[in-house]
C-alpha atoms as a PDB file:
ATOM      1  CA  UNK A   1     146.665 144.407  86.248  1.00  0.00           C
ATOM      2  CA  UNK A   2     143.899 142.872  84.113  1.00  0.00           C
ATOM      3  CA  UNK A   3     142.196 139.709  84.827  1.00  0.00           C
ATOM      4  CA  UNK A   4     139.425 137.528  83.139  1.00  0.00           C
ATOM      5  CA  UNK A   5     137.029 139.325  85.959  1.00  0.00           C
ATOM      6  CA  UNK A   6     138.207 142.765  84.751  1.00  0.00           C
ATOM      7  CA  UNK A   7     137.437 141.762  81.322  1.00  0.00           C
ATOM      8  CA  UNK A   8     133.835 140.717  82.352  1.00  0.00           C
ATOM      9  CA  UNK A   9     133.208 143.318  83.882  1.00  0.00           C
ATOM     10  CA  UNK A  10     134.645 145.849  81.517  1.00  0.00           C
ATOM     11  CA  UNK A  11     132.024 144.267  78.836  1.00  0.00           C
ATOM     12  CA  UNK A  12     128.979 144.329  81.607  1.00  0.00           C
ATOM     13  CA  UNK A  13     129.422 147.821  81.455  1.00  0.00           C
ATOM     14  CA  UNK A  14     129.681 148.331  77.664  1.00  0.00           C
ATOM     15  CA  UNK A  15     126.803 146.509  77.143  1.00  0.00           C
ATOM     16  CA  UNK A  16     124.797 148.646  80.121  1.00  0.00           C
ATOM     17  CA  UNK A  17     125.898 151.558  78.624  1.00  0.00           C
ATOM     18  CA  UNK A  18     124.977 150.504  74.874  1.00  0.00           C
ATOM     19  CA  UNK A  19     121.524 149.430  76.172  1.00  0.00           C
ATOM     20  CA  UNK A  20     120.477 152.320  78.246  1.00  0.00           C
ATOM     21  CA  UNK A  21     117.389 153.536  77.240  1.00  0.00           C
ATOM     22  CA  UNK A  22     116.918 150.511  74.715  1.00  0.00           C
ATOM     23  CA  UNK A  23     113.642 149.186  75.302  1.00  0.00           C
ATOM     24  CA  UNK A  24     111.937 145.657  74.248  1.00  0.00           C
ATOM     25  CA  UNK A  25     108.897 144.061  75.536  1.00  0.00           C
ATOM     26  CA  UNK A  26     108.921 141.423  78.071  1.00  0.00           C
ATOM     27  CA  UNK A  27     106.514 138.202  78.405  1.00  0.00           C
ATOM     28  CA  UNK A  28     103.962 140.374  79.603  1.00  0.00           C
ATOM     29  CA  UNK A  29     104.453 142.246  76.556  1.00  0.00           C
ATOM     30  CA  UNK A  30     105.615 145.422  79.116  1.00  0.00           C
ATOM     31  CA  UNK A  31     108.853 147.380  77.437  1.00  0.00           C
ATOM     32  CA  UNK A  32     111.694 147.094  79.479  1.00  0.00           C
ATOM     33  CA  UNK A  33     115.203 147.758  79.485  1.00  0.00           C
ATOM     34  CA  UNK A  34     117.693 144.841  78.064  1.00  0.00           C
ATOM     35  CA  UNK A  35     119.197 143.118  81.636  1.00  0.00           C
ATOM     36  CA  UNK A  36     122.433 142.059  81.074  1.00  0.00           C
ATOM     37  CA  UNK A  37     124.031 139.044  83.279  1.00  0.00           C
ATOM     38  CA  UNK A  38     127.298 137.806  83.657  1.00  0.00           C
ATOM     39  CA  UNK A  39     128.144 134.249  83.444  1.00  0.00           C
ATOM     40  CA  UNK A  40     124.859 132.642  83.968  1.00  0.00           C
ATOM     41  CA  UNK A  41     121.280 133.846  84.465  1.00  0.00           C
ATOM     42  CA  UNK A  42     119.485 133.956  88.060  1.00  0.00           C
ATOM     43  CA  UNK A  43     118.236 130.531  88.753  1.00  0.00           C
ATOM     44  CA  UNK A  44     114.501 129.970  88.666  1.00  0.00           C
ATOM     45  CA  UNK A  45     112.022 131.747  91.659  1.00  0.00           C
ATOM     46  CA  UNK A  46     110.899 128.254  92.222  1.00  0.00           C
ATOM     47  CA  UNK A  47     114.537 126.550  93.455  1.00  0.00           C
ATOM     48  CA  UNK A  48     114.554 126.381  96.945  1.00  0.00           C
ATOM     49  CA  UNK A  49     117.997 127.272  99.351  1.00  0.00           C
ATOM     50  CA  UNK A  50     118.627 125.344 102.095  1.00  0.00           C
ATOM     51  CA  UNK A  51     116.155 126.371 105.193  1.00  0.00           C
ATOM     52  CA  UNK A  52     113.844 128.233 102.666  1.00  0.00           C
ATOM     53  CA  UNK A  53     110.449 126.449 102.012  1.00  0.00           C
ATOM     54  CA  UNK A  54     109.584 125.520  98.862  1.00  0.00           C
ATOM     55  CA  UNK A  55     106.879 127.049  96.176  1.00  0.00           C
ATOM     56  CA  UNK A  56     106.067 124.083  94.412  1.00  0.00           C
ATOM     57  CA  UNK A  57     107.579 125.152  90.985  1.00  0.00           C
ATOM     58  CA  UNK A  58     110.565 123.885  89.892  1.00  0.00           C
ATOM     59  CA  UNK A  59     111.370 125.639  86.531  1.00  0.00           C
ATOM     60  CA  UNK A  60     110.810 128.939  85.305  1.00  0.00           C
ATOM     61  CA  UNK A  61     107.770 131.010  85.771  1.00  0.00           C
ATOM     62  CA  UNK A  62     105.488 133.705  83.749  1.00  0.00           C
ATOM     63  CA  UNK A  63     107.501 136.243  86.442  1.00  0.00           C
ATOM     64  CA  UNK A  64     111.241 134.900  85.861  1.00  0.00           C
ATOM     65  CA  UNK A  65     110.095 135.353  82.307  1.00  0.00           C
ATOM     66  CA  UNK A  66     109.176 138.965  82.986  1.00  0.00           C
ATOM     67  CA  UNK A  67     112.374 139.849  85.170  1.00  0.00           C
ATOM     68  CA  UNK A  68     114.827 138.273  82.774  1.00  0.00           C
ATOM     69  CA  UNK A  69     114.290 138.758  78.836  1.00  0.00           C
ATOM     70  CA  UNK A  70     114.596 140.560  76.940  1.00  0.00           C
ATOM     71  CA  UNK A  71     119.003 140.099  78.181  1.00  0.00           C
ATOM     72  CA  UNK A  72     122.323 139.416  77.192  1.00  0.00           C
ATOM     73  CA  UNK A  73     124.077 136.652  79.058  1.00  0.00           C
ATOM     74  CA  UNK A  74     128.107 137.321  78.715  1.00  0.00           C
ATOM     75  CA  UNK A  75     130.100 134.148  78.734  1.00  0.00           C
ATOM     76  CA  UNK A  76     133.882 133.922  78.814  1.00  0.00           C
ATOM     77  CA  UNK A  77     135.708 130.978  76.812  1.00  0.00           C
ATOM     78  CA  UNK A  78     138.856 129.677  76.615  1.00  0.00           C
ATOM     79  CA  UNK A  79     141.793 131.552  77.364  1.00  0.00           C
ATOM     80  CA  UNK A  80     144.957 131.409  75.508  1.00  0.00           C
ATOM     81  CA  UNK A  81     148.409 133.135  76.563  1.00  0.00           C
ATOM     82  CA  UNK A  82     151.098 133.714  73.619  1.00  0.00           C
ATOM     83  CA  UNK A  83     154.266 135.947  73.117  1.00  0.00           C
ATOM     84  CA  UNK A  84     154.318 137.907  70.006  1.00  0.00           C
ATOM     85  CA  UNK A  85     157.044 139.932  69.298  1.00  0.00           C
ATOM     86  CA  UNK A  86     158.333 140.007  72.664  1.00  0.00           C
ATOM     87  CA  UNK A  87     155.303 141.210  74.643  1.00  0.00           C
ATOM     88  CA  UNK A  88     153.105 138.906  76.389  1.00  0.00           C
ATOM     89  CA  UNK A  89     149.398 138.615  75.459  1.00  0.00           C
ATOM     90  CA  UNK A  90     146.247 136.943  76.276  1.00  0.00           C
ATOM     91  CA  UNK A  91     143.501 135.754  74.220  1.00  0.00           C
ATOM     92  CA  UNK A  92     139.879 135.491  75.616  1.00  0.00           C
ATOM     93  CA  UNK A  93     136.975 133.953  73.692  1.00  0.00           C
ATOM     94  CA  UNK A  94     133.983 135.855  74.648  1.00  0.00           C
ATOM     95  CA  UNK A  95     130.467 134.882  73.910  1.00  0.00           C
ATOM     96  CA  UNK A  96     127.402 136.511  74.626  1.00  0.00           C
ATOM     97  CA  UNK A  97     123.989 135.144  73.934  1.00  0.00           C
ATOM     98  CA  UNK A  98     120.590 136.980  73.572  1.00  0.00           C
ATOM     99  CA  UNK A  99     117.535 136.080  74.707  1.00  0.00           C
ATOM    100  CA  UNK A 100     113.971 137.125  73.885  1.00  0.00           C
ATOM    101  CA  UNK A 101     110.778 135.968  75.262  1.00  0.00           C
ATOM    102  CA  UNK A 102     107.628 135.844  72.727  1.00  0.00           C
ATOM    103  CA  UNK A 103     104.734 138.497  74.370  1.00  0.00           C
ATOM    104  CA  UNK A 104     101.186 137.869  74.700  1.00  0.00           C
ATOM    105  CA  UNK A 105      99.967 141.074  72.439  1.00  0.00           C
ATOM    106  CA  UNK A 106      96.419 141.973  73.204  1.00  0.00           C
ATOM    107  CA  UNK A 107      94.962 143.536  70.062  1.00  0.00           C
ATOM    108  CA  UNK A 108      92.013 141.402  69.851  1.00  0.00           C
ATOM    109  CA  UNK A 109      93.159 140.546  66.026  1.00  0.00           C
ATOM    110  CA  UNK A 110      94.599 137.109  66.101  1.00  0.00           C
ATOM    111  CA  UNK A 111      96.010 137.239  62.942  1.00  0.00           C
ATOM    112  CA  UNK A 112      97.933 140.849  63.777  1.00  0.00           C
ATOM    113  CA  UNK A 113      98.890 139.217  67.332  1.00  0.00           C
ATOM    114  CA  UNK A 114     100.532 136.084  64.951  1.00  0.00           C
ATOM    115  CA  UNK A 115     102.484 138.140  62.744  1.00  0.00           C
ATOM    116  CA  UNK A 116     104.072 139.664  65.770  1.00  0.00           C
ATOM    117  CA  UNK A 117     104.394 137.097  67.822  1.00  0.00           C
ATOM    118  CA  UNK A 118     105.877 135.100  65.190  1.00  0.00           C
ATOM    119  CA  UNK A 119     108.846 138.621  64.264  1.00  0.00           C
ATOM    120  CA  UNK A 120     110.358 138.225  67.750  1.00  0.00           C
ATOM    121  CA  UNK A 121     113.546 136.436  66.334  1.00  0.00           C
ATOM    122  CA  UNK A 122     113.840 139.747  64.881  1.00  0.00           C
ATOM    123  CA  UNK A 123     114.275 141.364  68.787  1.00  0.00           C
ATOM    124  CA  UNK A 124     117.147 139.262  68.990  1.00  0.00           C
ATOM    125  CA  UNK A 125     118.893 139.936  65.507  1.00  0.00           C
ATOM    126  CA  UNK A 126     117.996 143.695  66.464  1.00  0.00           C
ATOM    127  CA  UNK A 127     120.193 143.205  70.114  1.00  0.00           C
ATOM    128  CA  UNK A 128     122.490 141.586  68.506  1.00  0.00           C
ATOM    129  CA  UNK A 129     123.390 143.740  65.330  1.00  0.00           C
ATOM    130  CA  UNK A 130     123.666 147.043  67.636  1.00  0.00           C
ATOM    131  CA  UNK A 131     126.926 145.126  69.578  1.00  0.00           C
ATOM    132  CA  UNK A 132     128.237 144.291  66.447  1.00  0.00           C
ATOM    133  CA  UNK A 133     127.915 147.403  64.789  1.00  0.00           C
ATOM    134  CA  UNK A 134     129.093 149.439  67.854  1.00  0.00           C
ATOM    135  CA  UNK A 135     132.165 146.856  68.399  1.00  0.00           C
ATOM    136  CA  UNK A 136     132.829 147.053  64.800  1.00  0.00           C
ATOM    137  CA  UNK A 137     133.168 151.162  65.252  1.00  0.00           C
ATOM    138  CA  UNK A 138     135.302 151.440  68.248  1.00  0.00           C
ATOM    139  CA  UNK A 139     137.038 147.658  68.445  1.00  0.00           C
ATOM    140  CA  UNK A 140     138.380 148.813  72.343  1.00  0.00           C
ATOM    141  CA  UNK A 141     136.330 148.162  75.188  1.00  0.00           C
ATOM    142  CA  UNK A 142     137.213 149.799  78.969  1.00  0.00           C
ATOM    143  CA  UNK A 143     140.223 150.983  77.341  1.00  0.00           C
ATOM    144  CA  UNK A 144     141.971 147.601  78.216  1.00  0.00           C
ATOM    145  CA  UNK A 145     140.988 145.321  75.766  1.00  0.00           C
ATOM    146  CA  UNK A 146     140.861 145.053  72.169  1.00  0.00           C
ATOM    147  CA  UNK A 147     138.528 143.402  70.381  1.00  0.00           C
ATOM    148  CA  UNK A 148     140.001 140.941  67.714  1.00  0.00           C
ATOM    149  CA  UNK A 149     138.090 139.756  64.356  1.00  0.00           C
ATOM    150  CA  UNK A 150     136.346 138.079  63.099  1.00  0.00           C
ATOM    151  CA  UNK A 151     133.053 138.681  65.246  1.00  0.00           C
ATOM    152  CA  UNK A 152     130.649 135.392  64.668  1.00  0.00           C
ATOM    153  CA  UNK A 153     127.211 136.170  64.788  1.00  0.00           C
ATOM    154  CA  UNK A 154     123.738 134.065  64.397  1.00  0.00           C
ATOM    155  CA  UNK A 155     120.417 133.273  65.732  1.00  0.00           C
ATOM    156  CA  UNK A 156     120.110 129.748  67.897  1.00  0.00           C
ATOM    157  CA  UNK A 157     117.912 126.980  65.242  1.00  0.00           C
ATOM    158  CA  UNK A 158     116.703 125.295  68.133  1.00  0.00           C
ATOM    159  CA  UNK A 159     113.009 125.085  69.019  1.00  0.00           C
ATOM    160  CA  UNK A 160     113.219 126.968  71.948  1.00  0.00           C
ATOM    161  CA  UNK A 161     109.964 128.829  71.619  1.00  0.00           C
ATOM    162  CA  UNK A 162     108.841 130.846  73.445  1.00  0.00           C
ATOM    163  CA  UNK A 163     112.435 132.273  73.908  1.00  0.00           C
ATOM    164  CA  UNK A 164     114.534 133.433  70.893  1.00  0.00           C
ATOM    165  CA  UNK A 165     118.149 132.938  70.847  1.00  0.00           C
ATOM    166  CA  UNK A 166     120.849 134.051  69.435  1.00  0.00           C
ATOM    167  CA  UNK A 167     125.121 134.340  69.835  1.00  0.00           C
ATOM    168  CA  UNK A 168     127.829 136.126  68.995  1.00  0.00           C
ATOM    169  CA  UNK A 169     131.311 135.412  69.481  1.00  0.00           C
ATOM    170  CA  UNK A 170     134.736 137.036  69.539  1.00  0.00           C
ATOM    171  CA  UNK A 171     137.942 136.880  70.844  1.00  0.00           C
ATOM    172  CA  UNK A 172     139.552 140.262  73.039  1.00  0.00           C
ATOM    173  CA  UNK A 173     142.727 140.843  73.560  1.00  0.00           C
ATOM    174  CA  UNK A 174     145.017 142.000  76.242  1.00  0.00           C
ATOM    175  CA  UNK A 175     148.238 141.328  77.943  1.00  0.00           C
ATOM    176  CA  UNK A 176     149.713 138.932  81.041  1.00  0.00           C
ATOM    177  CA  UNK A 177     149.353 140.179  84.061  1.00  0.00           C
ATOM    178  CA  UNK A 178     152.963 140.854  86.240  1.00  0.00           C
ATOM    179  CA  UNK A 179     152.790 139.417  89.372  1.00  0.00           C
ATOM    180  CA  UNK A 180     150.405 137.406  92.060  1.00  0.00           C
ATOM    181  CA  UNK A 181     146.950 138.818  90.448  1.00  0.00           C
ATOM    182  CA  UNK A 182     145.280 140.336  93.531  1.00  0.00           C
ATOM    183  CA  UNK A 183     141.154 141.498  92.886  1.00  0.00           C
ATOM    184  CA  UNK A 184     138.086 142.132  95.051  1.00  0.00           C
ATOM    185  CA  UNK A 185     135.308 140.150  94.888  1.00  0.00           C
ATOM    186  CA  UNK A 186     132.018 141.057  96.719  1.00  0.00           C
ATOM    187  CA  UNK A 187     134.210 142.770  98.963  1.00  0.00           C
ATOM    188  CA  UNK A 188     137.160 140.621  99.797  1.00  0.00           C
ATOM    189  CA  UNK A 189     140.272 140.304  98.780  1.00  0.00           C
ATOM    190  CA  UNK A 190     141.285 137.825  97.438  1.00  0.00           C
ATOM    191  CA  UNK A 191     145.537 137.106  96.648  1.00  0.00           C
END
């Protein structure tokens, strides 16, 4: 049985496995591997749970910076459910957005750090072009679901700085599910 959370999850682990070993540099201009998250990214160190006390900060901080970019955020869209030629099919829009964060280079030559501070929308495009060409090669992912053209790519305009943006976006494919979908989640399952 596949389900929107088996699709997710399938392209988590796609993109860990295309990424391993792919390094960038962080805020702190430290390489690191690309982190990829699901959904939405981990909320800022400085929001406060109920019964915790509170740092002071309210957004994000040089450290969230560190711990989160360069990564791939995986969203799921709209879901559409068809019958073509007698089988039953789903259509998922999928889009996943890339995020770098600029790095404070310490050469000592202001006018090399510029020029490299200034390429990072490149780090994106980079990300970004390595899915696409990959997906483009072997259009199956987990061995459920197919991935459908066109694939939309492009880099965010918005002044975002210092985080680069970009998205691309694609539809997969797979069929209905028979039955009362049943799946574990953190443990528990769920019917």
């Amino acid at each position: 049985m596949l389900t929107a959370l088996d699709m997710i999850d399938a392209v988590k682990e796609n993109l860990e496995g295309l990424f391993r070993g792919f390094m960038l540099p962080n805020k702190a201009g430290i390489l690191q591997e690309v982190k990829i998250f699901t959904q939405y990214m981990p909320p800022p160190s400085g929001i406060t749970v109920a019964g915790e006390s509170s740092s002071g900060t309210k957004g994000y901080n040089s450290e969230d910076f560190n711990m989160n970019f360069p990564s791939v955020i995986i969203k799921l869209g709209e879901m559409t459910d068809s019958e073509e030629r007698r089988l039953d099919l789903t259509k998922a829009g999928l889009r996943l957005l890339f995020g770098v964060c600029e790095w404070e280079a310490e050469t000592g030559d202001t006018e090399s750090d510029s020029r490299i501070k200034n390429e990072c929308w490149r780090d994106v495009l980079l990300m970004m072009e390595r899915v696409r060409q990959s997906w483009l090669r072997d259009r199956i992912i987990g061995r459920k679901f197919k991935i459908l053209l066109p694939i939309v790519m492009n880099l965010l305009e918005e002044d975002t700085y210092p985080l680069y943006f970009g998205e691309l976006k694609t539809e997969l494919l797979t069929w209905l599910p028979a039955g009362n979908p049943e799946y574990v989640y953190r443990g528990i399952l769920k019917s």
